[in-house]
Every structure is written in C-alpha cells, then in structure tokens.
N, C-alpha and C. Protein backbone atom coordinates (compact mmCIF):
# COMPACT_ATOMS: atom_id res chain seq x y z
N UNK A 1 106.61 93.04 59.48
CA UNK A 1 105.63 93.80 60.24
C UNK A 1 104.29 93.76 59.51
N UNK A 2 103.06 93.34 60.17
CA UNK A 2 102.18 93.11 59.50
C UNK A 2 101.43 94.42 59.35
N UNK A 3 100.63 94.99 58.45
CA UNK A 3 100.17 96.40 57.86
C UNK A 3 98.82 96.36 58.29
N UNK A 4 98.17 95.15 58.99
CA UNK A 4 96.88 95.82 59.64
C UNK A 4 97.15 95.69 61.00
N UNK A 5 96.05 96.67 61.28
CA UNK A 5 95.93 96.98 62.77
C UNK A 5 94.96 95.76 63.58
N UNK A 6 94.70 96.10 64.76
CA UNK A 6 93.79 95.43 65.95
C UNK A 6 92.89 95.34 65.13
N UNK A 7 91.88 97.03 65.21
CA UNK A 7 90.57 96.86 64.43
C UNK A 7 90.26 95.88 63.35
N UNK A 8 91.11 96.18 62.32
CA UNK A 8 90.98 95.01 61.38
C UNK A 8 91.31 93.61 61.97
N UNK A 9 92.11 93.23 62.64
CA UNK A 9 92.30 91.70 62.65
C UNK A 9 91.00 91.43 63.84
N UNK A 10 90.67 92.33 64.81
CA UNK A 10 89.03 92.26 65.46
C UNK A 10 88.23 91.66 64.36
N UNK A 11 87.78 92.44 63.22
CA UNK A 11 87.07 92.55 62.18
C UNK A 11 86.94 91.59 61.23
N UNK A 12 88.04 90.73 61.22
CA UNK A 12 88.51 89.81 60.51
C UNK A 12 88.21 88.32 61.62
N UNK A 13 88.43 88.38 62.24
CA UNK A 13 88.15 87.13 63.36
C UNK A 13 86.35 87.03 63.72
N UNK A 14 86.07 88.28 63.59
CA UNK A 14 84.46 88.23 64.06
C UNK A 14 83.60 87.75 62.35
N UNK A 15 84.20 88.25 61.49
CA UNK A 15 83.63 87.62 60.45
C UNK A 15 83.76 86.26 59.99
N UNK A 16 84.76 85.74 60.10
CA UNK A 16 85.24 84.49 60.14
C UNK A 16 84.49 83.58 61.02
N UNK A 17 84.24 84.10 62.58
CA UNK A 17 83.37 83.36 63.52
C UNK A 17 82.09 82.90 62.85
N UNK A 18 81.52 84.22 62.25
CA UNK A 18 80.13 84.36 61.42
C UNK A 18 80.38 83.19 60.59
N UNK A 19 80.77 83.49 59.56
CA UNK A 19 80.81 82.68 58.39
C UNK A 19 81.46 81.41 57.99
N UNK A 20 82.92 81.37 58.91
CA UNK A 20 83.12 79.92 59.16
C UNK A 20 84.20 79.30 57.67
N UNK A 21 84.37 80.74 57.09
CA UNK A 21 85.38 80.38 55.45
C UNK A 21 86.41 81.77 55.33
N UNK A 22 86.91 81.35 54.52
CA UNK A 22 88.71 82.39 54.32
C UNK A 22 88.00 83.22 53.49
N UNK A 23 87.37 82.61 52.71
CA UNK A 23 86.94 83.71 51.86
C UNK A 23 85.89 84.81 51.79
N UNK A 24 84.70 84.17 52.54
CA UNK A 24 83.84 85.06 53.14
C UNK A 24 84.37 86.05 53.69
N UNK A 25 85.35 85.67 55.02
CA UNK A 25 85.53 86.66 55.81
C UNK A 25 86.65 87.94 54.83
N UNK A 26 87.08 87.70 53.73
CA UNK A 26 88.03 88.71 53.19
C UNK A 26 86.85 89.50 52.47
N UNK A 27 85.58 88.62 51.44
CA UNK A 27 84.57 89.82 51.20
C UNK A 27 83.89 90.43 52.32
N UNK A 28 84.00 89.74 53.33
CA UNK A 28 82.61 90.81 54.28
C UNK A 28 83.63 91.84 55.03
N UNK A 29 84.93 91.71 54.47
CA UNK A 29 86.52 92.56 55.31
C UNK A 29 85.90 93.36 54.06
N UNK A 30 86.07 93.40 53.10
CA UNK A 30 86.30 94.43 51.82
C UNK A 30 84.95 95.62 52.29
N UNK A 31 84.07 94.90 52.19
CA UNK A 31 82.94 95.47 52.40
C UNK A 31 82.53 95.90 53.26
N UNK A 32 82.89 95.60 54.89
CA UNK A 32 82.33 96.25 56.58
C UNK A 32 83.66 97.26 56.42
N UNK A 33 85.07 97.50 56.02
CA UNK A 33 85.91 98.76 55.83
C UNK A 33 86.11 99.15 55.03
N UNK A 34 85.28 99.16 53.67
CA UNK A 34 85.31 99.42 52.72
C UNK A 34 87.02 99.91 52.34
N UNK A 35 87.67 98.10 52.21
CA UNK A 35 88.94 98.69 51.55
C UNK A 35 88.68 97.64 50.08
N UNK A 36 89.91 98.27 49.50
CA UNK A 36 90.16 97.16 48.26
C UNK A 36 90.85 96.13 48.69
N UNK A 37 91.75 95.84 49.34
CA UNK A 37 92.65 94.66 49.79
C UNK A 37 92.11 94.13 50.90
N UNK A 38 91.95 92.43 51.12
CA UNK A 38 91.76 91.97 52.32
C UNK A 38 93.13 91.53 52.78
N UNK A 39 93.17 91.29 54.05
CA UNK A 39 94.00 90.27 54.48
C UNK A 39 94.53 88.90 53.83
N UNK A 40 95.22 88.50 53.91
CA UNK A 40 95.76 86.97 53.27
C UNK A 40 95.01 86.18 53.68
N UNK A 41 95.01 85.04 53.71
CA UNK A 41 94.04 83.83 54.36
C UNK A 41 95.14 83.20 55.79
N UNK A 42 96.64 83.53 55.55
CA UNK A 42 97.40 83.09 56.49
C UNK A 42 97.16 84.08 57.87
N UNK A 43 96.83 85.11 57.26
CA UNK A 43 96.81 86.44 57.93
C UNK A 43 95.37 86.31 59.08
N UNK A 44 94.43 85.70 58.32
CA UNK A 44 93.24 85.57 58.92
C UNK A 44 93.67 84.07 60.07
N UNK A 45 94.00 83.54 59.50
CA UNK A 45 94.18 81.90 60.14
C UNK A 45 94.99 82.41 61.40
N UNK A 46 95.91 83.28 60.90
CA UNK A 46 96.98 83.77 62.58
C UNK A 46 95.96 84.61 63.75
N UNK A 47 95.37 85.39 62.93
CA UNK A 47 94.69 86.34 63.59
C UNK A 47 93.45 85.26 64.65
N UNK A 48 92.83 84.55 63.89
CA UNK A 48 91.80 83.24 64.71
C UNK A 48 92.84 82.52 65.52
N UNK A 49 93.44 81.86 65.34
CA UNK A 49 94.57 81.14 65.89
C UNK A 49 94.59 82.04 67.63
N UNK A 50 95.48 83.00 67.42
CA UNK A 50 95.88 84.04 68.68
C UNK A 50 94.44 84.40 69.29
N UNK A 51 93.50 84.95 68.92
CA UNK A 51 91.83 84.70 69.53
C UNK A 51 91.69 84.02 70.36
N UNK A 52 92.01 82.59 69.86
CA UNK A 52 91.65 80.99 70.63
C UNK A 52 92.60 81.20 71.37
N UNK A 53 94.08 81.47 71.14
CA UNK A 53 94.78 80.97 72.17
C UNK A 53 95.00 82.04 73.13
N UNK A 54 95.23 83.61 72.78
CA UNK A 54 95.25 84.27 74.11
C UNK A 54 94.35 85.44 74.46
N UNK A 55 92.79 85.36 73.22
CA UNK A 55 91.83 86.01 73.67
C UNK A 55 92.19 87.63 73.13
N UNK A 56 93.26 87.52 72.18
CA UNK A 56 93.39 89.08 71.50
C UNK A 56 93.88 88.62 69.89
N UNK A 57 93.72 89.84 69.41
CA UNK A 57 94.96 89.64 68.38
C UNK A 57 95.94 89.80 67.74
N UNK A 58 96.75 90.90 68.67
CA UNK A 58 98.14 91.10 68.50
C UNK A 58 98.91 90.20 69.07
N UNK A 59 100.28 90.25 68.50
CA UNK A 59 101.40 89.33 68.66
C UNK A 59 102.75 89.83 69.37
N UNK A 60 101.78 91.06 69.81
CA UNK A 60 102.78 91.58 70.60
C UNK A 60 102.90 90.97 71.86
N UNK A 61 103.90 90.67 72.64
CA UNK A 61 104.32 90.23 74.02
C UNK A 61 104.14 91.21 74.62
N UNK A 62 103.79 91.50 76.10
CA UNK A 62 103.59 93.06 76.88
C UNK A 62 104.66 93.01 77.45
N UNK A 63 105.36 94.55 77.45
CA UNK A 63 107.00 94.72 77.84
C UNK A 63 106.72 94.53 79.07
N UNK A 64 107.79 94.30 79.69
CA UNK A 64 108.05 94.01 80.97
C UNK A 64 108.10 92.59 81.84
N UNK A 65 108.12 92.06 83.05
CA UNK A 65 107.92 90.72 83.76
C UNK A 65 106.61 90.26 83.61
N UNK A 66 106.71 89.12 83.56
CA UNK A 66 105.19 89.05 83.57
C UNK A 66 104.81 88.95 85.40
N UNK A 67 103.59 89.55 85.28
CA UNK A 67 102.79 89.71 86.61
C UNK A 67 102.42 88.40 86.98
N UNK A 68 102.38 87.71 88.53
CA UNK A 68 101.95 86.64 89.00
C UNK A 68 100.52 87.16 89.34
N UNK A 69 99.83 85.78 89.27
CA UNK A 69 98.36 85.92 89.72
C UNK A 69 97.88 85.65 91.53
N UNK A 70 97.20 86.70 91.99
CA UNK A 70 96.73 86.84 93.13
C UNK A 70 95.65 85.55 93.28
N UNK A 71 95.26 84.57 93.16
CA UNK A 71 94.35 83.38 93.02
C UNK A 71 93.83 83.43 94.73
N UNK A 72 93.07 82.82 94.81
CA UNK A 72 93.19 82.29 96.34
C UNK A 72 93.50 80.76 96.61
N UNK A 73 94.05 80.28 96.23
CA UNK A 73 94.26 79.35 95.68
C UNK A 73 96.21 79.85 96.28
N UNK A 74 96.79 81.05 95.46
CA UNK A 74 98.17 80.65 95.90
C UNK A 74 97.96 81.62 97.46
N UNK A 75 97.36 82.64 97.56
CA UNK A 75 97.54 83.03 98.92
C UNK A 75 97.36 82.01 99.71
N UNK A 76 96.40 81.02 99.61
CA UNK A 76 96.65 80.10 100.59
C UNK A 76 97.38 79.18 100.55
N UNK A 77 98.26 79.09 99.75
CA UNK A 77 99.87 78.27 99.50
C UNK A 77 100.68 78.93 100.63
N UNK A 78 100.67 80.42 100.44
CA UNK A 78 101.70 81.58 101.21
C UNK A 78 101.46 81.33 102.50
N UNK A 79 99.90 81.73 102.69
CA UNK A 79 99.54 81.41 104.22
C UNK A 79 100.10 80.58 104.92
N UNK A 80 99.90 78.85 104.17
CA UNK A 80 99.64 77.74 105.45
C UNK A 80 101.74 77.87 104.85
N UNK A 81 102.47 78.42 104.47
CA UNK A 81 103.80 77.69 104.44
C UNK A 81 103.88 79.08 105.92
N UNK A 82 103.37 79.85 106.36
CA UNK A 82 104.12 80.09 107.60
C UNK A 82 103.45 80.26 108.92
N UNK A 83 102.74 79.03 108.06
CA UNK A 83 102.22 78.06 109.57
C UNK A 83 101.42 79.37 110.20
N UNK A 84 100.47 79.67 109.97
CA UNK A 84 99.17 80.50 110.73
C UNK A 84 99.77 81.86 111.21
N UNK A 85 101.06 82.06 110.81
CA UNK A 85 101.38 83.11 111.58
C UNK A 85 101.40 85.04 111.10
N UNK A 86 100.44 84.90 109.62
CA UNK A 86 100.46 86.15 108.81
C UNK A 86 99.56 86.75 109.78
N UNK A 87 99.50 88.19 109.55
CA UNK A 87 98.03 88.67 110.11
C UNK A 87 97.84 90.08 109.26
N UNK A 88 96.90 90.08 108.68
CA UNK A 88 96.52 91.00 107.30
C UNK A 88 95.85 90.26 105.96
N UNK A 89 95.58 90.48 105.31
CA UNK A 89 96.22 92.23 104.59
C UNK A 89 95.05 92.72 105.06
N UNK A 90 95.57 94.50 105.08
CA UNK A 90 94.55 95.40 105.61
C UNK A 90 94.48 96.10 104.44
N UNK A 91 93.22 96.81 104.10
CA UNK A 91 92.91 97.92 103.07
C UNK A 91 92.26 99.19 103.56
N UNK A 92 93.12 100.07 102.68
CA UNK A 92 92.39 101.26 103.29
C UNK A 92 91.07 101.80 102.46
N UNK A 93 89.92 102.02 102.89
CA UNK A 93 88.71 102.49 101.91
C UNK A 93 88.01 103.21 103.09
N UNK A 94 87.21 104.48 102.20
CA UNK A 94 86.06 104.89 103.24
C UNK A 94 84.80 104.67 102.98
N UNK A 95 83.93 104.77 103.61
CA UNK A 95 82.72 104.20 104.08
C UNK A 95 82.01 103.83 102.67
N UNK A 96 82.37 103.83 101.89
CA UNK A 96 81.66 103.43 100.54
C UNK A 96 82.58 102.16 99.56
N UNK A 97 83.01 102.22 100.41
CA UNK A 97 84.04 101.03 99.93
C UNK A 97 85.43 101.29 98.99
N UNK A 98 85.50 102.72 98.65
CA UNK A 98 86.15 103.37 97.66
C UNK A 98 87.73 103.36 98.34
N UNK A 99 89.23 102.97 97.58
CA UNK A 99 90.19 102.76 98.38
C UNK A 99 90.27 104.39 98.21
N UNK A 100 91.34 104.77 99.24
CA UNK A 100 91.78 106.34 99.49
C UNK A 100 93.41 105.76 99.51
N UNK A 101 94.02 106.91 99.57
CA UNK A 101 95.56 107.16 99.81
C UNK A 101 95.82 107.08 101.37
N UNK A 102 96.81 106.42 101.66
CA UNK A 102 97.17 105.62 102.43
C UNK A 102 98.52 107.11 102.65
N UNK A 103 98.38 107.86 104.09
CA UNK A 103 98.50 108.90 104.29
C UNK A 103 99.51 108.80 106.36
N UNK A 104 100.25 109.30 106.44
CA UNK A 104 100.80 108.53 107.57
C UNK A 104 99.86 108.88 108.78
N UNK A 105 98.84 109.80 108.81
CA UNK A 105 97.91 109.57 109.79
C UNK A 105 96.79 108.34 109.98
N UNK A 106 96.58 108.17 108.54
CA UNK A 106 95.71 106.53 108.42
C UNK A 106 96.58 105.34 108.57
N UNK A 107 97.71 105.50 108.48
CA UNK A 107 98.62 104.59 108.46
C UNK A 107 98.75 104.00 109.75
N UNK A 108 99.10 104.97 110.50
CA UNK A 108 99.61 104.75 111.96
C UNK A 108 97.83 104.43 112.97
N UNK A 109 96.74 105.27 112.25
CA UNK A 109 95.65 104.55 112.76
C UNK A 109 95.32 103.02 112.63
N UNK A 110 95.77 102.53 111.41
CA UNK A 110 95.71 101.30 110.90
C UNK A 110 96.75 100.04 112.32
N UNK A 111 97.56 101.28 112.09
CA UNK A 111 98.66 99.85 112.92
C UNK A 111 97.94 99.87 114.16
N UNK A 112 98.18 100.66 114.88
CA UNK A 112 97.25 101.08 116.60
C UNK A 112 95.93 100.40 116.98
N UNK A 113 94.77 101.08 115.78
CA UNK A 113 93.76 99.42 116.21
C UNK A 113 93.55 98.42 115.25
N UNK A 114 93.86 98.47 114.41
CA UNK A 114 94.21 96.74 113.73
C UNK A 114 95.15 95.93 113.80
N UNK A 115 96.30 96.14 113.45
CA UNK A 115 97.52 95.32 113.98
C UNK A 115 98.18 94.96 115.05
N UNK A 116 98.27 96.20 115.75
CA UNK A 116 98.96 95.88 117.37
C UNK A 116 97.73 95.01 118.22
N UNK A 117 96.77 94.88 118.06
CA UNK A 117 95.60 94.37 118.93
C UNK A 117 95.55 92.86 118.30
N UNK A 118 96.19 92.38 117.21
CA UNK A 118 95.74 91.12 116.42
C UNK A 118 97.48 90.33 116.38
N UNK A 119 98.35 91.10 116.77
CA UNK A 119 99.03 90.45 116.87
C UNK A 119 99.98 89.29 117.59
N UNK A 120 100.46 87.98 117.25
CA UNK A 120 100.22 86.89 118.85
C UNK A 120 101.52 87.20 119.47
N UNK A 121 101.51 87.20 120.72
CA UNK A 121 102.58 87.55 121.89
C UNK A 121 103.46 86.92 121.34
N UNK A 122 104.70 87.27 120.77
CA UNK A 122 106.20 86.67 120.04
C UNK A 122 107.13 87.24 120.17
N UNK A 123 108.49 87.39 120.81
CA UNK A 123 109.73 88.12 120.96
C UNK A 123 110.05 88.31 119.31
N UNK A 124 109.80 87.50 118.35
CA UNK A 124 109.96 87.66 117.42
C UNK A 124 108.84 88.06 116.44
N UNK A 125 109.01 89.31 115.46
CA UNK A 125 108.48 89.76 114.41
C UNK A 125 108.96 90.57 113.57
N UNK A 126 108.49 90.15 112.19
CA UNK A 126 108.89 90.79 110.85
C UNK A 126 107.70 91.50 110.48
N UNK A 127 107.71 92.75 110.05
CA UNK A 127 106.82 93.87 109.32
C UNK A 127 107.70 94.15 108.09
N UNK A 128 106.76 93.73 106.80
CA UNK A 128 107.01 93.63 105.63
C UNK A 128 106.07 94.72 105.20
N UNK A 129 105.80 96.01 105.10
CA UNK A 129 105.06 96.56 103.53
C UNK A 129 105.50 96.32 102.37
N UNK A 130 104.03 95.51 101.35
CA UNK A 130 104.02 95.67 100.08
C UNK A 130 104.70 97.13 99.50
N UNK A 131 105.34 96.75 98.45
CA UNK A 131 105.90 97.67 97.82
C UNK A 131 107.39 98.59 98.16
N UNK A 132 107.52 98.22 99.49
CA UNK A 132 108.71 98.95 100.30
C UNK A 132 110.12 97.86 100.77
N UNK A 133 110.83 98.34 99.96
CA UNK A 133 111.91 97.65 100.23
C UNK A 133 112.82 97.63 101.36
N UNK A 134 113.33 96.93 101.54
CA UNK A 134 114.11 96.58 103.62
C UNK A 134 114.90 98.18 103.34
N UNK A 135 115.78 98.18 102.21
CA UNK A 135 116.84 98.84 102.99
C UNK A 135 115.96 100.73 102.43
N UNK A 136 114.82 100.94 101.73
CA UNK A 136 114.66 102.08 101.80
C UNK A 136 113.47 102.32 102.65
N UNK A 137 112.76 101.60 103.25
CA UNK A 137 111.59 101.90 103.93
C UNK A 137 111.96 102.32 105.60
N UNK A 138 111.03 103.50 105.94
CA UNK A 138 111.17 104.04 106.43
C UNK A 138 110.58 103.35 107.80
N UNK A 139 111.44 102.79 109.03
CA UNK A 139 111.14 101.71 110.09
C UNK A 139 110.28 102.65 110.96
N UNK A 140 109.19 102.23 111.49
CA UNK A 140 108.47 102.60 111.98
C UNK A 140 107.75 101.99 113.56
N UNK A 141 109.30 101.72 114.39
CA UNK A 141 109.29 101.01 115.44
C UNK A 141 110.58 101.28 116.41
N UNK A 142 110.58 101.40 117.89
CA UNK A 142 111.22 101.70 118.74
C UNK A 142 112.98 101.33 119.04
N UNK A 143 113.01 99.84 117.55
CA UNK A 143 114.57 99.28 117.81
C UNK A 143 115.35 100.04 116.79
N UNK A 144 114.11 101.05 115.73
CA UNK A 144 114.89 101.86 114.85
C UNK A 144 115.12 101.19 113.50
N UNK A 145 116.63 101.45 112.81
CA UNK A 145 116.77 100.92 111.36
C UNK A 145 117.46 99.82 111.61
N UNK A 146 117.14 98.62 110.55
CA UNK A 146 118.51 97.64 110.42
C UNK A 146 119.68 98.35 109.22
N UNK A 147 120.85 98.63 109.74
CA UNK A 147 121.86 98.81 109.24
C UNK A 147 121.85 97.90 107.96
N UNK A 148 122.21 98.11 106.74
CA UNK A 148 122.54 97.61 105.25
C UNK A 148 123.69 98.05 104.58
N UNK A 149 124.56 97.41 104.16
CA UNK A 149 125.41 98.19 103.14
C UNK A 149 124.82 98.48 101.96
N UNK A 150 125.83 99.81 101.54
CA UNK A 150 124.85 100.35 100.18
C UNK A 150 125.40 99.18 99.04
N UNK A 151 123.72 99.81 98.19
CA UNK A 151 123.62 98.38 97.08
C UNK A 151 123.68 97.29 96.99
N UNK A 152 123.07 97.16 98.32
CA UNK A 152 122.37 95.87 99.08
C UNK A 152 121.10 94.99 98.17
N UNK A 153 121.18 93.91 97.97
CA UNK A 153 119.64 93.65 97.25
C UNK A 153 118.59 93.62 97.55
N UNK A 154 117.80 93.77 97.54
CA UNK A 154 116.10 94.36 97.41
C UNK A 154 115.67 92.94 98.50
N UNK A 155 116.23 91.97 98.36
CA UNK A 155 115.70 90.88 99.11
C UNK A 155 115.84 91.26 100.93
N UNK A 156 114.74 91.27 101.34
CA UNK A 156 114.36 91.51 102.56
C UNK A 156 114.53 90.02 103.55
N UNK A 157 114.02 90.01 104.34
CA UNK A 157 115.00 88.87 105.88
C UNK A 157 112.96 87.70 105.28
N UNK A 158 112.12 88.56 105.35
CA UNK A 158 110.79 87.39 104.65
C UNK A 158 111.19 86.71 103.51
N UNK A 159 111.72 87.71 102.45
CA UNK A 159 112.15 86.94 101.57
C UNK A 159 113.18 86.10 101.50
N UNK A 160 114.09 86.08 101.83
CA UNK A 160 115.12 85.50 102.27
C UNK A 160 115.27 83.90 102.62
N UNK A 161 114.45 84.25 104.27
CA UNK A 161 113.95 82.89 104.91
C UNK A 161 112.78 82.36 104.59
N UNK A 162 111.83 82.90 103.90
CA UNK A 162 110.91 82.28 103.49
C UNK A 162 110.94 81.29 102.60
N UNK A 163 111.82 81.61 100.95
CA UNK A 163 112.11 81.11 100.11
C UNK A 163 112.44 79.90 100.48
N UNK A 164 112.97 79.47 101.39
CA UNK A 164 113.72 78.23 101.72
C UNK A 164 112.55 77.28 102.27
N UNK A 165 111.64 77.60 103.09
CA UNK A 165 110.45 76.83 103.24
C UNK A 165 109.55 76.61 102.10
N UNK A 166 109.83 77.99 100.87
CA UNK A 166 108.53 77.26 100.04
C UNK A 166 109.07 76.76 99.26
N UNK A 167 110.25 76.43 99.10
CA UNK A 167 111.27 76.29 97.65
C UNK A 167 111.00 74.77 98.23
C-alpha cells in the first residue's frame, strides 16, 4: 500500500512536468509540502506513467461495472439495427432547460402528446423505460401485465430479440 496520497502524487507529477528530472521533482516535493521524505523515483515514474495513461493518479480501479459510453456514434449503431423504428428519447425539463422529476402526471402528459401522436400505425409494439425492468414495471396500457414467473431475469422481450440482430 503506497503511503502517499492523490495530493502528493498530483504534486509530484506537476513538478516533474516542470522540471523534466527524478530528482528535481523530489526537492521541489520536499519543499512545496514541506516534508522530509520524498517519494522514490519508482514512485514518481508510476505516478507520471498513470497521468499519461488514464489522466489521474491513483491505481485504484472504480468498484463496480464499468459504465458504457453514450457516443453518438453508438446510438446510431442502436438506431439504424432497428431499422428506423425507435421513436424518442424524450426529456423532461422546464422552461429553462433544467431536468425536473419525472412525476406520473408529466409522465402520462409526455406519452399523450409526444408519443402517441409520433408513433407509426403497427399491430405491433414494445415500450421499454430506461431503468425499469419487464417484470417490475408498472404496465401502463389497456392489454395490462405480461405474466412472468418469479425470479425471472431482468432481460426484457427488446433485449432479448434485439441482441440477436446486433450480435
């Protein structure tokens, strides 16, 4: 476990940028935190190293999945694989552009004149909300719930059949 923090390995990479030597940057370390001990020179070399390569300088991994990137670039991968037929995304904000909470009276305003008016004449359709999973989201249409057995997986009928077109 290494015994300095961010600040210092910050501190240590910005002096190094400056000065361009191992050793500089451990006197101008002694001297901008006024400690007695600098860093190692391996210590400095890791700390520049991780800078260049991921723009910080901890070595910590961030817990969890890693997050995919929103690009436009892959939405329009998503788009054209189902063939012109998305219609959204909608956001909710008021007049200042500021998003608000998404509330079932804005909700159901949302569907009534944005969605039902934009959507193309099809016996067939899937309504997917972000964030809401098939078997706990609450259906919000006249044929009612699709039946699931419990501890069913999270994979919804988009995901499902989709995968197979983009795979």
């Amino acid at each position: 476990m290494d015994r300095w923090g961010v600040t210092e390995g910050v501190c240590a990479v910005e002096l190094f940028i400056r000065t361009g030597s191992i050793t500089e940057t451990q006197r101008g370390f002694r001297r901008e935190l006024n400690q007695q001990e600098a860093p190692s020179p391996n210590a400095i070399r890791r700390w520049v190293r991780q800078w260049r390569e991921k723009g910080s300088v901890t070595c910590k991994n961030p817990p969890g999945r890693p997050s995919s990137v929103r690009t436009p670039n892959n939405i329009a991968r998503v788009l054209a694989s189902v063939s012109r037929r998305v219609t959204g995304p909608y956001f909710c904000d008021d007049e200042g552009g500021k998003a608000i909470t998404v509330i079932s009276h804005r909700y159901t305003e949302m569907i009534n004149e944005f969605l039902s008016p934009n959507l193309p004449p099809s016996n067939t359709l899937w309504f997917q909300q972000d964030g809401a999973t098939a078997r706990t989201a609450r259906v919000i249409s006249p044929f009612g719930d699709v039946p699931r057995p419990p501890r069913s997986p999270d994979l919804t009928a988009p995901d499902f059949f989709l995968w197979l077109i983009e795979k």
